[in-house]
Protein backbone atom coordinates (compact mmCIF):
# COMPACT_ATOMS: atom_id res chain seq x y z
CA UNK A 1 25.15 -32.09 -43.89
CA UNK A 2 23.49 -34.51 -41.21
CA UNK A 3 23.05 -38.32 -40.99
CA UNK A 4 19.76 -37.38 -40.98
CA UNK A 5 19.72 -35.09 -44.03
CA UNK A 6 21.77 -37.16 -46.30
CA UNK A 7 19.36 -40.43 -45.11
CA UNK A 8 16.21 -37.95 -46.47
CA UNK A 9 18.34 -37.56 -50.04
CA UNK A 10 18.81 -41.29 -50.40
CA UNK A 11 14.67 -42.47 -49.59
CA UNK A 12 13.61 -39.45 -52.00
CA UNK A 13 16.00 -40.78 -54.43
CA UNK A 14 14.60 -44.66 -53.52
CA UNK A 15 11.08 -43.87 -54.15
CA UNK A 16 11.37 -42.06 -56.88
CA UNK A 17 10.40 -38.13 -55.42
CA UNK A 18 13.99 -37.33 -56.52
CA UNK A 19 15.62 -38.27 -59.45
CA UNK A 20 19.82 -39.81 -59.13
CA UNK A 21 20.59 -36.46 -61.17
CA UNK A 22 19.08 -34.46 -58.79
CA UNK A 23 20.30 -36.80 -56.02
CA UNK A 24 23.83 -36.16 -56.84
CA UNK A 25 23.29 -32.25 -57.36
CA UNK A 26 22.33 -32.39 -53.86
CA UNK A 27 25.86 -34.34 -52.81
CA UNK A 28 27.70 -32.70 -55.57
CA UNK A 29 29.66 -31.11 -52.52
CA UNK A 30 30.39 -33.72 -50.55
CA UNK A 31 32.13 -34.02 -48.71
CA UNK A 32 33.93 -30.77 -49.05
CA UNK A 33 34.42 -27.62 -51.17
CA UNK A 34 37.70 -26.60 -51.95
CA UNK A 35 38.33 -22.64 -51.71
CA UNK A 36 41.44 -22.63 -52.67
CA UNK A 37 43.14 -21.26 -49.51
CA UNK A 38 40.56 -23.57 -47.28
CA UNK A 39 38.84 -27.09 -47.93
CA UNK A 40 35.57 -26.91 -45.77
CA UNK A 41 34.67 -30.35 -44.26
CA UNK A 42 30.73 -30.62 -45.22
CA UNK A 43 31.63 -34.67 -43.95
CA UNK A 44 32.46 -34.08 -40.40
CA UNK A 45 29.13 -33.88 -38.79
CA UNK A 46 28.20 -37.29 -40.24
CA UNK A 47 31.22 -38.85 -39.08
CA UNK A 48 31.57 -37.14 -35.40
CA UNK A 49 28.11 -35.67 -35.00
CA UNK A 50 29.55 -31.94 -35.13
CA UNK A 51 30.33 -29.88 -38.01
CA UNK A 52 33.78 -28.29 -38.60
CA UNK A 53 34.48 -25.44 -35.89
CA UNK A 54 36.35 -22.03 -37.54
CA UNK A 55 39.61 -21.09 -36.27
CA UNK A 56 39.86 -18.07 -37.22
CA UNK A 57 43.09 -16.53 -35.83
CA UNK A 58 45.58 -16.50 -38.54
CA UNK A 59 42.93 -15.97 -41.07
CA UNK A 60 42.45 -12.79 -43.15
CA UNK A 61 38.80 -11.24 -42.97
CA UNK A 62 38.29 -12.16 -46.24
CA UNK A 63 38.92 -15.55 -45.31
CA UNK A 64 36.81 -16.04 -42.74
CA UNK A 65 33.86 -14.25 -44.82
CA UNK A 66 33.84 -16.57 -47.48
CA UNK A 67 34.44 -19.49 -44.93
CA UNK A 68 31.28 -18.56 -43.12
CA UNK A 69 29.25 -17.53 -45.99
CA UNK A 70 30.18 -21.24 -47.83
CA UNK A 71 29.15 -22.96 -44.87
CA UNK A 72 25.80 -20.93 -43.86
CA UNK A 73 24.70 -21.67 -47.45
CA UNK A 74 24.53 -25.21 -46.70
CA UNK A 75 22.65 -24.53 -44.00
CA UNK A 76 24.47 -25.99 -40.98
CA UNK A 77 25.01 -23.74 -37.77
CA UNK A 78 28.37 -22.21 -38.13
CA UNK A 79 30.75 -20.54 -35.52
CA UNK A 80 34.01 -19.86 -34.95
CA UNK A 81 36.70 -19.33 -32.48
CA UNK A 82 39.49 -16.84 -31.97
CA UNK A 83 37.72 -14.09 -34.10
CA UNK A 84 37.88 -10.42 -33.89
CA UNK A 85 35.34 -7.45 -33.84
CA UNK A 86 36.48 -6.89 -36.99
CA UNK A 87 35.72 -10.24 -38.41
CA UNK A 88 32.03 -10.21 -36.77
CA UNK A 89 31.57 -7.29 -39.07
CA UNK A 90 32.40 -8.27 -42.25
CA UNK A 91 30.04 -11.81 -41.81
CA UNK A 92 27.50 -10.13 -40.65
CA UNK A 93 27.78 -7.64 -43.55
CA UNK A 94 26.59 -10.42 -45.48
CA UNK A 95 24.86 -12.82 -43.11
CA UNK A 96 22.80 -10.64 -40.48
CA UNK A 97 21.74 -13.74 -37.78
CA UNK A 98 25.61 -13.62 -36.51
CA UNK A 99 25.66 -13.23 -33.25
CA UNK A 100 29.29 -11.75 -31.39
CA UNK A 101 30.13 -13.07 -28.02
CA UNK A 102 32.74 -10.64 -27.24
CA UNK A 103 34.36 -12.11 -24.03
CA UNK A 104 34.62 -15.28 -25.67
CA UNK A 105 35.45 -14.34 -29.35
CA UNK A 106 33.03 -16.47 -30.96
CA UNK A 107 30.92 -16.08 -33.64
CA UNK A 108 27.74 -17.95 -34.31
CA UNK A 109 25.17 -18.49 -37.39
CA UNK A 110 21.98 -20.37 -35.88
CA UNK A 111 20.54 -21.83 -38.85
CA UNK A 112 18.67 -24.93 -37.34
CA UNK A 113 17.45 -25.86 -33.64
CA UNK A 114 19.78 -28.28 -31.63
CA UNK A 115 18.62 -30.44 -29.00
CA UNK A 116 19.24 -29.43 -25.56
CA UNK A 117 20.88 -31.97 -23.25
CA UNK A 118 19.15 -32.45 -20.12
CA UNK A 119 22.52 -32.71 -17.67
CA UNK A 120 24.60 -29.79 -17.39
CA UNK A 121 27.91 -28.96 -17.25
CA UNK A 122 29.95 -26.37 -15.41
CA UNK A 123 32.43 -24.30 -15.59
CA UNK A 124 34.64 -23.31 -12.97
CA UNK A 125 36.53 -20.64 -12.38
CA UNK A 126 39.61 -19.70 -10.14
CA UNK A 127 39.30 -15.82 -10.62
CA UNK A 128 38.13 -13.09 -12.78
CA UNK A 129 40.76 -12.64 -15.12
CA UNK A 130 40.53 -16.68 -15.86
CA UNK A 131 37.00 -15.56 -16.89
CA UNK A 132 37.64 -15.07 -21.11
CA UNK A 133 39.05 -18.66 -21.18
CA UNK A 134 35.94 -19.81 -19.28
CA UNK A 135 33.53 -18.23 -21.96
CA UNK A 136 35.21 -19.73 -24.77
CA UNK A 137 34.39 -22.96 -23.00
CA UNK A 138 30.96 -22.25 -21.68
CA UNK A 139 29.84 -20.68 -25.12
CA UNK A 140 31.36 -23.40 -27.07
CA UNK A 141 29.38 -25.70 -25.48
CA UNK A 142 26.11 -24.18 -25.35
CA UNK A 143 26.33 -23.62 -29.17
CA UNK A 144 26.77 -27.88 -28.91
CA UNK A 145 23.71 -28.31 -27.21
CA UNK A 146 24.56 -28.08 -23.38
CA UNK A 147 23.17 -26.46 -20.50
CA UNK A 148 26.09 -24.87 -18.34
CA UNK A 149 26.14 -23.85 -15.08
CA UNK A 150 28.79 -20.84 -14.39
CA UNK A 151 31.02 -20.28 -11.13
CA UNK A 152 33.32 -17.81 -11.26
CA UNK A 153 36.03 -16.56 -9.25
CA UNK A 154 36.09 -19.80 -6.71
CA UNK A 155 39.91 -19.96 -6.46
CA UNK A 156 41.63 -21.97 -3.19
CA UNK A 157 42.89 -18.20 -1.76
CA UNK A 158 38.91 -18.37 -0.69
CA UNK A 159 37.83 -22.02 -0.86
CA UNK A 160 35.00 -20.84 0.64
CA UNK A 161 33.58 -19.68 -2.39
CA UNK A 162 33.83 -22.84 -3.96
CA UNK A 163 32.17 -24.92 -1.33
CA UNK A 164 28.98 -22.85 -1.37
CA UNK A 165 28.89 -23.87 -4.49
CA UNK A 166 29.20 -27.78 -4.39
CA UNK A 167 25.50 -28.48 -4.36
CA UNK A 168 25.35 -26.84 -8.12
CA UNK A 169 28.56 -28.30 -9.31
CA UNK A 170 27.63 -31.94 -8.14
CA UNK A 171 24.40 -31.99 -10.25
CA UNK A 172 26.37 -31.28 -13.15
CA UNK A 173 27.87 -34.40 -15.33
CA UNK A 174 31.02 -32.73 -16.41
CA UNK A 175 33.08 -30.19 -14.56
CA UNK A 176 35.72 -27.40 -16.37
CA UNK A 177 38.17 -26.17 -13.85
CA UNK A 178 39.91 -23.26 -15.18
CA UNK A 179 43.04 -21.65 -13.35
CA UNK A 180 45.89 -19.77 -13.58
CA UNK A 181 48.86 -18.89 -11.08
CA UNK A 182 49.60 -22.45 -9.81
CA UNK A 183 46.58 -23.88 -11.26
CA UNK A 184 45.59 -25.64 -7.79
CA UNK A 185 41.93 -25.37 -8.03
CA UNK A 186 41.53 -28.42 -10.62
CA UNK A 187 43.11 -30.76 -8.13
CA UNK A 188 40.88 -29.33 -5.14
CA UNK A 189 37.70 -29.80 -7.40
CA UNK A 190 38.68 -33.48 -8.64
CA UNK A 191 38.92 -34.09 -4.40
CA UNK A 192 36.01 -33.22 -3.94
CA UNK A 193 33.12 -34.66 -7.04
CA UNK A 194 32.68 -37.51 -8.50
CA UNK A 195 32.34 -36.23 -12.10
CA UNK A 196 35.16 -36.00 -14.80
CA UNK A 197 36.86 -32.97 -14.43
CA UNK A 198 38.36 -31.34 -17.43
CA UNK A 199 41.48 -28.93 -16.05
CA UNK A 200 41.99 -25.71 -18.72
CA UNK A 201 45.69 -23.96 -17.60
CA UNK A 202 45.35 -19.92 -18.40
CA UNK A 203 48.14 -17.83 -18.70
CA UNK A 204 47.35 -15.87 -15.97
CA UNK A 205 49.98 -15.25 -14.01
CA UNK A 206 53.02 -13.60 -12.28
CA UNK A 207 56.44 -14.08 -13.49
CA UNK A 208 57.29 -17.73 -13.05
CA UNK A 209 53.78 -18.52 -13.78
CA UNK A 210 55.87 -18.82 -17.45
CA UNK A 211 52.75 -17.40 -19.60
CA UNK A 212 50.51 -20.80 -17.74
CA UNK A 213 52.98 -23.96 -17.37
CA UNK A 214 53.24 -23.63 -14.22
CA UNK A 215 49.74 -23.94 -14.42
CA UNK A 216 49.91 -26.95 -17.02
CA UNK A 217 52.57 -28.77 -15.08
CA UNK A 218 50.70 -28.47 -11.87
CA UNK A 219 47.27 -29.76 -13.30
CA UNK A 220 49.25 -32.21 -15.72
CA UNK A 221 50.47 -33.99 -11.82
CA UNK A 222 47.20 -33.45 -10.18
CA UNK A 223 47.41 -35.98 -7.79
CA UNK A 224 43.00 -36.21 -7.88
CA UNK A 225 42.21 -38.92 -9.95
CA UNK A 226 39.71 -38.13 -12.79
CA UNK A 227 41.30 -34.83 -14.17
CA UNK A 228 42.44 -34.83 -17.66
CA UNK A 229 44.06 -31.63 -18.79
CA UNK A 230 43.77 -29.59 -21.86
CA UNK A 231 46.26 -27.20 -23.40
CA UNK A 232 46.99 -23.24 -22.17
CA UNK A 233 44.25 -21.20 -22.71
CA UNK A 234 42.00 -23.71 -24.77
CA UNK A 235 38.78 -23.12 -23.60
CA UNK A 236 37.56 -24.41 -26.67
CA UNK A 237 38.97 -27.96 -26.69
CA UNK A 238 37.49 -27.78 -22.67
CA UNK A 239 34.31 -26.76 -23.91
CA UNK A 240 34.14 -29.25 -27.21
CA UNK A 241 35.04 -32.43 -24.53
CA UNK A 242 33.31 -31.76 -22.17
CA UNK A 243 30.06 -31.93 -24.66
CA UNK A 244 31.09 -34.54 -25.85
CA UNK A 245 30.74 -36.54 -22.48
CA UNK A 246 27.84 -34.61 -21.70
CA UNK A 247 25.77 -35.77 -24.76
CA UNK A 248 26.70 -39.40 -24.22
CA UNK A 249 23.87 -41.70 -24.10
């Protein structure tokens, strides 16, 4: 439920179109139903201006099918990170709008329009194998309303690359800078724009790359001001802050 939706109940209610029994059918909800294995937040797009995101790893199939059907009922856009093929099968068994993004692992239920922000934001790579990471974060922000601008495979071994590219990133409002190995491209990129730059550590990586802290640690003591880092692998929490800035008024 929106600000927006929950102002309409109130004025119907106010002048009479609705009556307070059917007022508080319509909130008899909110702000959450309880599942027994999962309490779905119906309240959190009122009070952040984005409804609750699905993790889904960890979850049974089952779970995440009721999860999404609960949710698409009331109808708010739905999607979810982490899931498998497997999972996309089962919702769709029972909701057939959900939409796959395989490289990303996100499912998504469209089931109103969302207004597009006019800056964009993008999302860097350092190479191709960073790429998965990088669609979690560019899909999770497109499905928030942002435009995003993709570079991939820019990494310092052929800086090059990158600086062809500086015309495209600079129009942007927020940057994502995902790397693994030594996780040296965030602290190039923050040298080089004046945007917020949001570093995203992969586990990509050789030995004593240590499954991305090497990566972490190296972006954690960037020594380019503006870059704020994000945990291994979370393109998600990249993607979700990065909209946030974006959308700022």
């Amino acid at each position: 439920m929106t600000i927006k939706e929950l102002q309409y109940i109130l004025e119907e209610v106010k002048s009479g179109k609705k009556s307070v029994q059917d007022g508080l059918e319509a909130l008899k909800y909110f702000p959450y139903t309880d599942l027994g294995f999962a309490r779905i937040d119906h309240h959190r797009e009122v009070r952040t201006g984005y409804p609750e995101i699905v993790y889904c790893a960890g979850k049974t199939v089952d779970q995440v099918k009721e999860i999404f059907r609960v949710m698409a009922e009331r109808e708010n856009n739905v999607f979810g990170t982490r899931a498998e093929k497997n999972m996309f099968e089962a919702v769709k068994s029972i909701i057939p709008e959900t939409i796959y993004y395989k490289e990303a692992r996100i499912l998504s239920i469209k089931k109103k329009e969302i207004e597009i922000s006019k800056t964009s934001i993008a999302v860097i790579t350092a190479g191709t194998s960073d790429i998965p990471v990088a669609e979690e974060a560019a899909v999770t922000a497109e499905l928030l309303g942002n435009k995003v601008e993709r570079i991939y495979d820019a990494g310092v071994a052929g800086i090059h690359r990158l600086v062809d590219k500086l015309p495209e990133i600079k129009n942007c409002r927020v940057v994502i800078v995902i790397a693994g190995m030594e996780g040296a491209l965030a602290s190039v990129v923050g040298g080089l724009v004046d945007k917020p730059v949001i570093a995203v550590p992969t586990s990509v990586g050789y030995g004593a790359n240590f499954g991305g802290v090497s990566a972490l640690l190296a972006m954690l003591t960037s020594c380019s001001s503006g870059v704020t880092v994000v945990n291994i692998d979370n393109g998600f929490g990249a993607g979700f802050s990065a909209s946030m800035i974006n959308r700022m008024k």
